[in-house]
N, C-alpha and C. Protein backbone atom coordinates (compact mmCIF):
# COMPACT_ATOMS: atom_id res chain seq x y z
N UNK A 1 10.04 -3.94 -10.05
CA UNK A 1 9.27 -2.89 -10.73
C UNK A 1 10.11 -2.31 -11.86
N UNK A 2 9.55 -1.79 -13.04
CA UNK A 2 9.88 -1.70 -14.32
C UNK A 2 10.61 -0.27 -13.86
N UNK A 3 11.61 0.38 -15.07
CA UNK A 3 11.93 1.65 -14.80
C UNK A 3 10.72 2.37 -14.99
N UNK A 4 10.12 3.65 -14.87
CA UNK A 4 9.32 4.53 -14.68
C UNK A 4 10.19 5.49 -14.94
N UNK A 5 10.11 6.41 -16.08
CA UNK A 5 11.19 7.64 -16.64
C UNK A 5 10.37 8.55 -16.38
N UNK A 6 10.76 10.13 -15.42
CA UNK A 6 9.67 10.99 -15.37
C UNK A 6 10.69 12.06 -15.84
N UNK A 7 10.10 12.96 -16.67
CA UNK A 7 10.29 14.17 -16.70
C UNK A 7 10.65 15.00 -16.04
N UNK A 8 11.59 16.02 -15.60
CA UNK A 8 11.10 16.79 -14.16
C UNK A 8 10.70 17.85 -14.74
N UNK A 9 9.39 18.26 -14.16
CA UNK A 9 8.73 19.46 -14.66
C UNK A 9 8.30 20.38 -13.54
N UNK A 10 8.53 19.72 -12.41
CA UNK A 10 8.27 20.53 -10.98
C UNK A 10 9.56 20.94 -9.72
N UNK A 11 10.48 20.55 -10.44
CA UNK A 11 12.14 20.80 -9.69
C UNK A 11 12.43 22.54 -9.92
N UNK A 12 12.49 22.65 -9.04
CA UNK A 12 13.13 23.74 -9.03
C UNK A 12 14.65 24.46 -9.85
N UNK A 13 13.86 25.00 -10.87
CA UNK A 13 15.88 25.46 -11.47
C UNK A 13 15.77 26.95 -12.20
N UNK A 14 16.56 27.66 -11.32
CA UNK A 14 17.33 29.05 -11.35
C UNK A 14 18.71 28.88 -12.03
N UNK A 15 18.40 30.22 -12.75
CA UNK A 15 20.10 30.15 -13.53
C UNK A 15 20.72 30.80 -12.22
N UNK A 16 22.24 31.03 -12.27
CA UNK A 16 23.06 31.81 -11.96
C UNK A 16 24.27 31.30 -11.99
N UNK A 17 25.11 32.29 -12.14
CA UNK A 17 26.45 32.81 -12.22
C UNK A 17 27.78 31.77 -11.41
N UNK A 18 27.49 31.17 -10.76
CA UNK A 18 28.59 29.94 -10.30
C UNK A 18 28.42 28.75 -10.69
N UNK A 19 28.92 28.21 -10.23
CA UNK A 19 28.77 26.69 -10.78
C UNK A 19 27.37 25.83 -10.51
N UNK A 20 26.87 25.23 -11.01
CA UNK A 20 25.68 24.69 -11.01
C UNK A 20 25.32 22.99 -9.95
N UNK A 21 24.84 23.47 -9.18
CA UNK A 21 24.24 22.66 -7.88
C UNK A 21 23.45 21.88 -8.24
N UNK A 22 23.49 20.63 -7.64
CA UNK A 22 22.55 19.43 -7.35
C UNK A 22 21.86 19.21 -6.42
N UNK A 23 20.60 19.49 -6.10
CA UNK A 23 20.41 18.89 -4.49
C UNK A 23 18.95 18.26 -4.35
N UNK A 24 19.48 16.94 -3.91
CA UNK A 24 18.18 16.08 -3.54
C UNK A 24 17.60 16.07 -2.41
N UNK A 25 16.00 16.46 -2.14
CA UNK A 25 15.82 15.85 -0.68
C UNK A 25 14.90 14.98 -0.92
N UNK A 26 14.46 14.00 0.65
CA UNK A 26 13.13 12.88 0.24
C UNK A 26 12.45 12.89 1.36
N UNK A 27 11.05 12.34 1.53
CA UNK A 27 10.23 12.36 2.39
C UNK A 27 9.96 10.73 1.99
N UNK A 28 10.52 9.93 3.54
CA UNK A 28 11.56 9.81 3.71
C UNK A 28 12.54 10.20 3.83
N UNK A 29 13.54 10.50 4.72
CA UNK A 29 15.32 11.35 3.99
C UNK A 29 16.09 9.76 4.78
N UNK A 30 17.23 9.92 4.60
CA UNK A 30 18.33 9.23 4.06
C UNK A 30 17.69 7.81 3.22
N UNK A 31 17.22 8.02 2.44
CA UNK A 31 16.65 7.31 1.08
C UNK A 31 18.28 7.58 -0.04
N UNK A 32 18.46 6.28 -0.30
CA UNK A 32 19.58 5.98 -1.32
C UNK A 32 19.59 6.35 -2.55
N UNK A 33 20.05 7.26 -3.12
CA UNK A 33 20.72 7.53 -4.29
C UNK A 33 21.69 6.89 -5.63
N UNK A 34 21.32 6.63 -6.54
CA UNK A 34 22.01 6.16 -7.52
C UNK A 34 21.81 6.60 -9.26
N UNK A 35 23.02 6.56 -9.55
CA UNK A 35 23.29 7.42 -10.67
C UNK A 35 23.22 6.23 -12.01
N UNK A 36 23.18 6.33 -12.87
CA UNK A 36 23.38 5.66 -14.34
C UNK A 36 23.26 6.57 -15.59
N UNK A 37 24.17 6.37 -16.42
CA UNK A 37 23.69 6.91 -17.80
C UNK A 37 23.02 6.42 -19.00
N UNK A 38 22.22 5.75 -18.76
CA UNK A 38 21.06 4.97 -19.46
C UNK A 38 20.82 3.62 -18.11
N UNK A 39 19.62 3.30 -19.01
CA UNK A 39 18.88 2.23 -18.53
C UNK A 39 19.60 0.85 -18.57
N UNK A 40 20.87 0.69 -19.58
CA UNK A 40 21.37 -0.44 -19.89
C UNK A 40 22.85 -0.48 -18.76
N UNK A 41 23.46 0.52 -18.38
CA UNK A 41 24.54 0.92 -17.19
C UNK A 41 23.86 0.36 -15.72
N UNK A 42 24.75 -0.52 -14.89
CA UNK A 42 24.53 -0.58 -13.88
C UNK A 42 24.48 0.82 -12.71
N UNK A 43 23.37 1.11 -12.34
CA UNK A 43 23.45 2.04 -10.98
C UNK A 43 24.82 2.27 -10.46
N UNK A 44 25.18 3.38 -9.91
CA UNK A 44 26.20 3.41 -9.08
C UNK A 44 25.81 4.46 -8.04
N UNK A 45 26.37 3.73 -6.43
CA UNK A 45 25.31 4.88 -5.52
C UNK A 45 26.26 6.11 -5.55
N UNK A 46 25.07 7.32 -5.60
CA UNK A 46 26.09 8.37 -5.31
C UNK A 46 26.06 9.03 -3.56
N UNK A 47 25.34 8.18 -2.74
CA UNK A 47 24.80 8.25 -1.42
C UNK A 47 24.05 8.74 -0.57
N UNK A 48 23.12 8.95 0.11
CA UNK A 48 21.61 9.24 0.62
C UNK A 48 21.26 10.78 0.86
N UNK A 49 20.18 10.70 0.78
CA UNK A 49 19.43 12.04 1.23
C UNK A 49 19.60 12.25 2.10
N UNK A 50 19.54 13.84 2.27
CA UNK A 50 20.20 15.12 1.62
C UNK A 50 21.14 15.10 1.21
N UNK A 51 21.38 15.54 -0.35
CA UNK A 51 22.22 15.29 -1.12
C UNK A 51 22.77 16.31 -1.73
N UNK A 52 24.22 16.70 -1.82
CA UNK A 52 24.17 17.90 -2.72
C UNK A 52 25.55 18.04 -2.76
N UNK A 53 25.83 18.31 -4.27
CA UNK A 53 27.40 18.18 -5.27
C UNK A 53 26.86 19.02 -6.09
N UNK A 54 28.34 19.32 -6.57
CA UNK A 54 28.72 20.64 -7.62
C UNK A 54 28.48 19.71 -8.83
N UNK A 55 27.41 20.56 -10.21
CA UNK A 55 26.77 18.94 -10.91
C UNK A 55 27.82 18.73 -11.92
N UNK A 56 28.48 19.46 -12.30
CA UNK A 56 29.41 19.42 -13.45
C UNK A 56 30.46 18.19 -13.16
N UNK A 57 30.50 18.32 -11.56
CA UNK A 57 31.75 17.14 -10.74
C UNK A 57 31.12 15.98 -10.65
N UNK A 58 29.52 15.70 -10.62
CA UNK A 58 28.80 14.92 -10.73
C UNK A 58 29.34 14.05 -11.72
N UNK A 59 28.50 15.00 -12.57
CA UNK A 59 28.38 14.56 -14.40
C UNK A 59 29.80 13.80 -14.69
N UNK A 60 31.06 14.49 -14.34
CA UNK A 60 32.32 14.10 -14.59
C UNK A 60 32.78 12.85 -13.95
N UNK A 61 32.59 12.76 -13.18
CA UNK A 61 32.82 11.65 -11.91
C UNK A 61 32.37 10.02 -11.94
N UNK A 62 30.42 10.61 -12.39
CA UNK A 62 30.10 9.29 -12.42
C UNK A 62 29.29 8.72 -14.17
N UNK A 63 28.98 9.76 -14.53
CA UNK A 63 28.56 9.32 -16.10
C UNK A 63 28.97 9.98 -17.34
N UNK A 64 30.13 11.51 -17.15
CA UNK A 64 30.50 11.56 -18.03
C UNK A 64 29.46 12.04 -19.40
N UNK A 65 28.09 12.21 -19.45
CA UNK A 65 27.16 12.23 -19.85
C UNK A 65 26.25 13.79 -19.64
N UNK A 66 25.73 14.50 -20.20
CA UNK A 66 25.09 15.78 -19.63
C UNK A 66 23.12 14.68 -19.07
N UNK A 67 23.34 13.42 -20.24
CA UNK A 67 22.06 12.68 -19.47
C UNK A 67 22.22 11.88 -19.06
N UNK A 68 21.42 12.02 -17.99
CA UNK A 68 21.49 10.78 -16.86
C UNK A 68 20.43 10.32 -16.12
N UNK A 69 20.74 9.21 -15.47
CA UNK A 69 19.14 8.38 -14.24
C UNK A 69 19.78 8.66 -12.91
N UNK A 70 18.56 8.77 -12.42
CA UNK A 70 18.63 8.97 -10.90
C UNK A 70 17.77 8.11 -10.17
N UNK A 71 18.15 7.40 -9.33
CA UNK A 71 16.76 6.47 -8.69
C UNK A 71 16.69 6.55 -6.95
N UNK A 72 15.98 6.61 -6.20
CA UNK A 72 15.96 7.24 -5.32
C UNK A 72 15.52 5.60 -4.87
N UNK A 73 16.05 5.02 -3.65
CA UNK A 73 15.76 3.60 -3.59
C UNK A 73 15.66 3.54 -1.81
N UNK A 74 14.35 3.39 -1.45
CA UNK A 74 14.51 2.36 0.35
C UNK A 74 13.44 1.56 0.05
N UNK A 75 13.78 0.47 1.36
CA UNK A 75 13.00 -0.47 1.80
C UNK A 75 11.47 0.10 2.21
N UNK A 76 10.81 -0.73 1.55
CA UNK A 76 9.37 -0.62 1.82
C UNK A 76 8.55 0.20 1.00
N UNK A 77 9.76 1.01 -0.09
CA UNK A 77 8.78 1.82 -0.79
C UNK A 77 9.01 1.87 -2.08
N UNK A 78 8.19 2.30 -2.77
CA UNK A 78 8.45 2.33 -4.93
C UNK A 78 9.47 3.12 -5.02
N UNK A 79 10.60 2.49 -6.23
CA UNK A 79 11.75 3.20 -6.47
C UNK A 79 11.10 4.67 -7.11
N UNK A 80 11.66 5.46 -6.82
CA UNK A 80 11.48 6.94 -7.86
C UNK A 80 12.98 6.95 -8.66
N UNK A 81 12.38 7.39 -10.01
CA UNK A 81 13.26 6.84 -11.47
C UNK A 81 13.22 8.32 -11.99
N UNK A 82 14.27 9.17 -12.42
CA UNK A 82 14.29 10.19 -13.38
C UNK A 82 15.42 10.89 -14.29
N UNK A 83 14.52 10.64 -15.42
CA UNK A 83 15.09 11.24 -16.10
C UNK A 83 16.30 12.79 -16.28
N UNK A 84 17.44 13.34 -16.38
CA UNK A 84 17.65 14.20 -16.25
C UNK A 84 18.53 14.75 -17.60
N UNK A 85 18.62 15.83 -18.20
CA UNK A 85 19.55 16.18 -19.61
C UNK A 85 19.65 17.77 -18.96
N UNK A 86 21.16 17.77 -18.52
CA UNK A 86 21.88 19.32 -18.76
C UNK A 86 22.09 20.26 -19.58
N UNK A 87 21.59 21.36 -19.83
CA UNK A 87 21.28 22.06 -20.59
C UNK A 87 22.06 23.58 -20.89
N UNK A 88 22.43 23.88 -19.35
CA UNK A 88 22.97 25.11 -19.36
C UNK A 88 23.70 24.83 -17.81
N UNK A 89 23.43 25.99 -17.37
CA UNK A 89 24.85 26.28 -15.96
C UNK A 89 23.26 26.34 -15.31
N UNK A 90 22.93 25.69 -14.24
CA UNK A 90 21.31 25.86 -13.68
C UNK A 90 21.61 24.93 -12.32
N UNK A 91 20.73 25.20 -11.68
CA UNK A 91 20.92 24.74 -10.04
C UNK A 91 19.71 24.01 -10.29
N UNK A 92 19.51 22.67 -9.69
CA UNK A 92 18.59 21.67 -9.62
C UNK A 92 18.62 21.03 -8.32
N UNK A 93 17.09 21.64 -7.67
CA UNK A 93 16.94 21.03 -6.63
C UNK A 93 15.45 19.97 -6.79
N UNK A 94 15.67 18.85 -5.72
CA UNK A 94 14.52 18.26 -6.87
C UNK A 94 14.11 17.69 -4.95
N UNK A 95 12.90 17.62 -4.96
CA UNK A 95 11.82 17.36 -3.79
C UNK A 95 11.66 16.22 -4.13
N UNK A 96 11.38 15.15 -3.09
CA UNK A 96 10.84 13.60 -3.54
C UNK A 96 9.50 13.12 -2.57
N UNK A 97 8.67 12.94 -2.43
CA UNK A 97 7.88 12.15 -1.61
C UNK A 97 7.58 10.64 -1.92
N UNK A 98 8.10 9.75 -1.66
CA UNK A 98 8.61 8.32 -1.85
C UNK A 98 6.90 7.81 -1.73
N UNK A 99 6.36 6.42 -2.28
CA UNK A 99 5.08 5.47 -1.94
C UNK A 99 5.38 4.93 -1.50
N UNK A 100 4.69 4.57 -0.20
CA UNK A 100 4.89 3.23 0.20
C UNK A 100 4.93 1.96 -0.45
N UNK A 101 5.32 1.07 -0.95
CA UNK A 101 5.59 -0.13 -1.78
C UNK A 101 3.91 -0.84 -1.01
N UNK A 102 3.27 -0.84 -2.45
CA UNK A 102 1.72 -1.40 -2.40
C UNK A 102 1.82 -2.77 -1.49
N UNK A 103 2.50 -3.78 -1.99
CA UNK A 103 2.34 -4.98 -1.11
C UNK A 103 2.65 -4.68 0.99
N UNK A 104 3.23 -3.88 0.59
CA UNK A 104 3.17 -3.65 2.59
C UNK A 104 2.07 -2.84 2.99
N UNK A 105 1.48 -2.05 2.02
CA UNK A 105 0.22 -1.02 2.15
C UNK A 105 -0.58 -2.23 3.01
N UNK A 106 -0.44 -3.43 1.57
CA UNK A 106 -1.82 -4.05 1.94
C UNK A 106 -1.81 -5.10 3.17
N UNK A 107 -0.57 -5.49 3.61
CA UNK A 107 -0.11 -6.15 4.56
C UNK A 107 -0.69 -5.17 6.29
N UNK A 108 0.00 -4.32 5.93
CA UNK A 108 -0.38 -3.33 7.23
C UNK A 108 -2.46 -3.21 7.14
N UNK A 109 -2.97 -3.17 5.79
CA UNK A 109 -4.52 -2.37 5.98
C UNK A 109 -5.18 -4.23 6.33
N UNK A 110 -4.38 -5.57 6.47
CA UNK A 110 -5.09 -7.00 6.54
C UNK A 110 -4.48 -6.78 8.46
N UNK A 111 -3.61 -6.07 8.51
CA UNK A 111 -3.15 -5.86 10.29
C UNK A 111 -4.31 -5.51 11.06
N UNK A 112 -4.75 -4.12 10.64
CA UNK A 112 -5.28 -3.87 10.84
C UNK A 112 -7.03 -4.27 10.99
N UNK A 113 -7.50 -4.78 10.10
CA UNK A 113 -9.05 -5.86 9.88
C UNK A 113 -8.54 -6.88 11.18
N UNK A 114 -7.65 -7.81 11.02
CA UNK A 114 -7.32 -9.07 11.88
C UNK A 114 -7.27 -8.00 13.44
N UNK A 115 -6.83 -7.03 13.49
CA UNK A 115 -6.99 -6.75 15.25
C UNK A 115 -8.08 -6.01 15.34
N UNK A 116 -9.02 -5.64 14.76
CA UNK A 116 -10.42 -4.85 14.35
C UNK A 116 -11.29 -6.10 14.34
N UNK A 117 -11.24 -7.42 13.92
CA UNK A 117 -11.76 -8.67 14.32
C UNK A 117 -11.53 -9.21 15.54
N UNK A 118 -10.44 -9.12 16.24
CA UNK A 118 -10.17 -9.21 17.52
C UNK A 118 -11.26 -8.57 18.41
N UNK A 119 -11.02 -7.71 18.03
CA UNK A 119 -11.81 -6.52 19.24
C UNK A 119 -13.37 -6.69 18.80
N UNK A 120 -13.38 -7.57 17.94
CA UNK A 120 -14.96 -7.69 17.46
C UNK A 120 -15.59 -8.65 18.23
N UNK A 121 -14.83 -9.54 18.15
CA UNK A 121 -15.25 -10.66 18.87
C UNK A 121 -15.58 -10.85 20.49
N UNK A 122 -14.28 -9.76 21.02
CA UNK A 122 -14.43 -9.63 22.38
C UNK A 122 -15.89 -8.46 22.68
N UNK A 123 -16.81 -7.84 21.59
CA UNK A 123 -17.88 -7.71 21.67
C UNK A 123 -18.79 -8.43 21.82
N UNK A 124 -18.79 -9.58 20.62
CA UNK A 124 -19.23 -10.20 20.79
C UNK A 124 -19.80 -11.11 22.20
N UNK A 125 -18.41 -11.91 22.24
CA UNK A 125 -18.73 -12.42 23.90
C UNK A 125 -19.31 -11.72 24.92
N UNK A 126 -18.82 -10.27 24.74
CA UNK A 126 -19.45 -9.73 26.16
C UNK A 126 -20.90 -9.28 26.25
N UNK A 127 -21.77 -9.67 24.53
CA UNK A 127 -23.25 -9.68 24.22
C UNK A 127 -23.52 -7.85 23.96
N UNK A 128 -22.18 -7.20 23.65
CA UNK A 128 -22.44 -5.85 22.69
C UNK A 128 -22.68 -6.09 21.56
N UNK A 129 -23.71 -6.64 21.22
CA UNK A 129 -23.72 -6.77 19.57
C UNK A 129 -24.04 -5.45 19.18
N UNK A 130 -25.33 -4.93 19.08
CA UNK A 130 -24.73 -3.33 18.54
C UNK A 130 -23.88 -2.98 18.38
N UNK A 131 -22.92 -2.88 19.44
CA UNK A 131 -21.63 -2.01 18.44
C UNK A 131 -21.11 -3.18 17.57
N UNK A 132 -21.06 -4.67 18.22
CA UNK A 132 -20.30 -5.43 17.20
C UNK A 132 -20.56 -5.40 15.68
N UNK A 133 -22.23 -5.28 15.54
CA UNK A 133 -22.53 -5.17 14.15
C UNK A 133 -22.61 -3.65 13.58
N UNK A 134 -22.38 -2.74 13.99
CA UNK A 134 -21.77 -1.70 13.37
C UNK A 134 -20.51 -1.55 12.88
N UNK A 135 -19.82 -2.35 14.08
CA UNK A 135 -18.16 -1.98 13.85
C UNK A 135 -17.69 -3.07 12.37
N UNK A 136 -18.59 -4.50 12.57
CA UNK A 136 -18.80 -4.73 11.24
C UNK A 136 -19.55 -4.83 9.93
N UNK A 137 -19.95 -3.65 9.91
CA UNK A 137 -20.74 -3.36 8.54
C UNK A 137 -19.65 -2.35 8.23
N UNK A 138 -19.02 -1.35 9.15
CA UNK A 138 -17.63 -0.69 8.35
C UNK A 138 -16.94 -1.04 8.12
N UNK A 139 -16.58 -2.47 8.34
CA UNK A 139 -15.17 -3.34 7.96
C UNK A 139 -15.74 -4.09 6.12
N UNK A 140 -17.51 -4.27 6.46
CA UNK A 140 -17.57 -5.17 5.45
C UNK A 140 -17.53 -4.23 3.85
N UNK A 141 -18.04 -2.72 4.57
CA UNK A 141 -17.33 -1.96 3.24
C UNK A 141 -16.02 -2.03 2.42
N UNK A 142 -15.16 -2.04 3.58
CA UNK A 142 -13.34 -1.66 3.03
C UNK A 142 -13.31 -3.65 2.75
N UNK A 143 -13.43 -4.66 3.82
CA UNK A 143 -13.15 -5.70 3.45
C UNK A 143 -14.11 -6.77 3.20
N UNK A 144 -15.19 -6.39 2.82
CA UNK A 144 -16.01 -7.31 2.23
C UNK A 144 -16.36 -8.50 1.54
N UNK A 145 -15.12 -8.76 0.50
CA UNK A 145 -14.50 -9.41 -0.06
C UNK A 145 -13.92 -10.55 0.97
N UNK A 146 -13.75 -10.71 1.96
CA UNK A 146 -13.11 -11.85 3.32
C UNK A 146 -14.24 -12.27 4.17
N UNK A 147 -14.29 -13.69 4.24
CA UNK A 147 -14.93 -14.60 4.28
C UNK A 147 -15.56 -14.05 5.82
N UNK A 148 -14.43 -14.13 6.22
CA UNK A 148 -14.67 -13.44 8.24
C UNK A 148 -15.16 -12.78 8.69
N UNK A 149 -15.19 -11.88 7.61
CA UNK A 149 -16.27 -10.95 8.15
C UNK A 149 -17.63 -10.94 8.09
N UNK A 150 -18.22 -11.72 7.05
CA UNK A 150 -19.75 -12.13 6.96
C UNK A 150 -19.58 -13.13 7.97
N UNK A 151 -18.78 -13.80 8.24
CA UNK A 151 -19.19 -14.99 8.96
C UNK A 151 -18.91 -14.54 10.69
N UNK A 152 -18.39 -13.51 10.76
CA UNK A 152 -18.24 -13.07 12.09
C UNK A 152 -19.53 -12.63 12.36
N UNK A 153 -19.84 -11.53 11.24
CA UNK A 153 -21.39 -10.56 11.14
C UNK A 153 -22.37 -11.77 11.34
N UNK A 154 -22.78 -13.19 10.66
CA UNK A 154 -23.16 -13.96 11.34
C UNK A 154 -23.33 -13.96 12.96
N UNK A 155 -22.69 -14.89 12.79
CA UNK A 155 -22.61 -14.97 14.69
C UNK A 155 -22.80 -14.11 15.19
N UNK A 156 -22.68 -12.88 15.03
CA UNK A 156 -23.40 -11.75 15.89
C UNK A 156 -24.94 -11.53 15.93
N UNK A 157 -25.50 -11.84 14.36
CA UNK A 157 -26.82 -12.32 14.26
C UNK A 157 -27.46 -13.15 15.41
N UNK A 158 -26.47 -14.30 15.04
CA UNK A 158 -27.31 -15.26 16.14
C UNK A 158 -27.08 -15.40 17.15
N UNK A 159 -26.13 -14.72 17.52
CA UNK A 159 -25.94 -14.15 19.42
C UNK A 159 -27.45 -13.96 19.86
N UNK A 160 -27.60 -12.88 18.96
CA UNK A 160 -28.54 -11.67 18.56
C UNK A 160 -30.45 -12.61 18.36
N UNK A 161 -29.55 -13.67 17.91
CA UNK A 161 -31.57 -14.57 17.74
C UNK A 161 -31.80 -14.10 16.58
N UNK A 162 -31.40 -13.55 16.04
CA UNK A 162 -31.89 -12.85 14.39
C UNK A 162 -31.34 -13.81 13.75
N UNK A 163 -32.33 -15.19 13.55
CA UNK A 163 -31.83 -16.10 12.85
C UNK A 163 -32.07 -15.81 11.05
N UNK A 164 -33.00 -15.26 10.54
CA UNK A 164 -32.95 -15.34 9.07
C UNK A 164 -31.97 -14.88 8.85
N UNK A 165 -31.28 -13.19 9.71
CA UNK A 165 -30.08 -12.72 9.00
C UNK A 165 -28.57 -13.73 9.24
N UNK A 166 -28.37 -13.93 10.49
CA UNK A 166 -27.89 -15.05 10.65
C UNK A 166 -27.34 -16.00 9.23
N UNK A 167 -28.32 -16.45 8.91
CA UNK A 167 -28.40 -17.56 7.89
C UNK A 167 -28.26 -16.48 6.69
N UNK A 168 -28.29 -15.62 6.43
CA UNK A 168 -28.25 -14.80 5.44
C UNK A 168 -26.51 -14.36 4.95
N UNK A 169 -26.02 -14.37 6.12
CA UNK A 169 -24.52 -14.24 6.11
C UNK A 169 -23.72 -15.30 6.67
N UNK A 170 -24.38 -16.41 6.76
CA UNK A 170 -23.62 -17.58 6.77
C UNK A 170 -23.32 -18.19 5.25
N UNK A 171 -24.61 -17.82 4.55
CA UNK A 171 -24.45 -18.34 2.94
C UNK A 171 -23.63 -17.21 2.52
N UNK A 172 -23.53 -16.21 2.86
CA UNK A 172 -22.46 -15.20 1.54
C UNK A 172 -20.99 -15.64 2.39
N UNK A 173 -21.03 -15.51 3.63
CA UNK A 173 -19.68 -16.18 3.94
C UNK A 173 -19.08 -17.72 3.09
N UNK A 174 -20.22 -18.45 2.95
CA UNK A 174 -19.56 -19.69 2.89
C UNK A 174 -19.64 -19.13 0.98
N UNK A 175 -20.14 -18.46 0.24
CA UNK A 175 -20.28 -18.67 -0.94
C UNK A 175 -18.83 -17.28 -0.97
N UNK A 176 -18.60 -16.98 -0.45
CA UNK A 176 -17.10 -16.28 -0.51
C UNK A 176 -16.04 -16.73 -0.44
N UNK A 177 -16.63 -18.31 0.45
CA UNK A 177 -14.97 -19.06 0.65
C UNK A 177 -15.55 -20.66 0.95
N UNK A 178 -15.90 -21.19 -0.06
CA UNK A 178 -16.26 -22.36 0.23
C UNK A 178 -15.46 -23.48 0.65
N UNK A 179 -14.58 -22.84 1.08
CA UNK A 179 -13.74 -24.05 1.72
C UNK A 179 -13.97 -23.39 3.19
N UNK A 180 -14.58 -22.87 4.02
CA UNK A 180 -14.71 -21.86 4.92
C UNK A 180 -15.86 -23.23 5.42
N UNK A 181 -15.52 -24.33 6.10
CA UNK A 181 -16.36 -25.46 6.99
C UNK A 181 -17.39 -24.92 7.85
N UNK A 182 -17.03 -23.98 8.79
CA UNK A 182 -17.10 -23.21 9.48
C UNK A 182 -18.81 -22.83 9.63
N UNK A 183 -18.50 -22.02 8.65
CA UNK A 183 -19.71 -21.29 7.90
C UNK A 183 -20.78 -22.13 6.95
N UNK A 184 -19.99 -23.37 6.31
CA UNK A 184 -21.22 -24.07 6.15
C UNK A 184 -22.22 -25.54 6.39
N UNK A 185 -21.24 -25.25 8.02
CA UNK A 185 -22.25 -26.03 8.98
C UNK A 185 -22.93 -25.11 9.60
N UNK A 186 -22.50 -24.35 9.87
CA UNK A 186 -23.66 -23.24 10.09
C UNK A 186 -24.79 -22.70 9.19
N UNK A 187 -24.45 -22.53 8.31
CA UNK A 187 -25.57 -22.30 6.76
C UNK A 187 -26.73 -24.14 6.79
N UNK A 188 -26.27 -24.92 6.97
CA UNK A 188 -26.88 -26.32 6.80
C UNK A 188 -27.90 -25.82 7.71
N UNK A 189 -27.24 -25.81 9.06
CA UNK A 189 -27.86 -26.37 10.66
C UNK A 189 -28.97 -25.24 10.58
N UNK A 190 -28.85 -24.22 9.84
CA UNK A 190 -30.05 -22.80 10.41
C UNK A 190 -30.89 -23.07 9.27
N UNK A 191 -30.30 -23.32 8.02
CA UNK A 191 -31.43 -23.63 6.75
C UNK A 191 -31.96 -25.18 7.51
N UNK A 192 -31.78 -25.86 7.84
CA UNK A 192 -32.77 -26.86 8.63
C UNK A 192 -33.95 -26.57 9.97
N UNK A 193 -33.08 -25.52 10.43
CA UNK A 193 -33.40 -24.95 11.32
C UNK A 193 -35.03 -24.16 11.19
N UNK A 194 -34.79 -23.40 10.09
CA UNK A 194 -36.18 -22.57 9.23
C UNK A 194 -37.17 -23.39 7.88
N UNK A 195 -36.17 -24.51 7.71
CA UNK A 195 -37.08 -25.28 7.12
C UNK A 195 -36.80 -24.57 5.47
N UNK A 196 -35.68 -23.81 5.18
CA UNK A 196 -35.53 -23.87 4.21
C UNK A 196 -34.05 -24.16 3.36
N UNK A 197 -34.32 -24.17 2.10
CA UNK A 197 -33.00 -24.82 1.49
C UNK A 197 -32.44 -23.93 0.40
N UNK A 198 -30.82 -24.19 0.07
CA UNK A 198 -30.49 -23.64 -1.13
C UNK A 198 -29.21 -23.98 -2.03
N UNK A 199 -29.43 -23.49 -3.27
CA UNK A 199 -28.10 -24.53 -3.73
C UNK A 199 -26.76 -24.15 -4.04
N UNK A 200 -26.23 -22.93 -3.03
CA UNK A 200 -25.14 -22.53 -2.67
C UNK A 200 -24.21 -23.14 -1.44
């Protein structure tokens, strides 16, 4: 992920009279810390949350610079990148709430559908279709887009004897994933079945 330079416009900073404080926290906490004075300087860690140095010893120590980067770095989640320029003698405390890193979002919300299909199926068999086809018409909102789930919603049809719908979501299954066999021997066998045809 690219740098992302933010402003801080919501950190907390009070003047006063001693030396001027640094202090990081994260949601997440012990989330890693690292310093640079531009974008072209390699990082150097200054070490995890909760964090907090006298900033002048900072500044001196690791960039020498009144501006500097800060990147707030763990596993599983989007780096937070910011900008910072010293200005006066000021205490800077700065709050973080970390993202979860999108590709595991979506890993954990496909966990979730695959054991929500589980438990669908074991409806299925046990001839609850009602709930089975409720529980998937709320899946086919969020995951609609996946082949399995029309083609599960199928078969619950025809558990069910509701052959037109049946055949109705055997063709959007198989026209969602036509490599999905599955679904369009099933789409063949029921359009023969009703005596009708189509060229999906």
């Amino acid at each position: 992920m690219g740098w992302k330079y933010l402003i801080i416009l919501n950190i907390l900073i009070s003047s006063n009279i001693y030396a001027s404080q640094i202090e990081i926290k994260s949601e997440p906490s012990e989330t890693e810390i690292f310093i640079a004075a531009n974008a072209n300087e390699k990082p150097m860690k200054l070490g995890k949350t909760p964090f907090k140095q006298d900033l002048d010893q900072l500044i001196s120590t690791y960039v020498k610079e009144n501006t500097f980067i800060l990147t707030l770095k763990r596993k599983g989640y989007e780096p937070y990148n910011v900008l910072f320029t010293k200005t006066s003698s000021v205490d800077i405390n700065l709050s973080v709430n970390l993202k979860v890193d999108e590709r595991i979002s979506k890993v954990k919300e496909h966990d979730k559908m695959m054991i929500e299909l589980f438990n669908i199926q074991k409806l299925i068999r046990s001839r609850n279709i009602t709930d089975a086809l409720a529980k998937l018409s709320a899946l086919e909102e969020k995951f609609g887009q996946f082949s399995i789930v029309s083609e599960l919603k199928a078969t619950a049809y025809y558990k069910n004897k509701d052959i037109k719908n049946s055949l109705s979501y055997y063709r959007k299954a198989f026209a969602l994933n036509p490599d999905n066999s599955d679904a369009y021997k099933m789409k063949v066998y029921l359009e023969k079945k009703l005596g009708v045809y189509s060229d999906i």
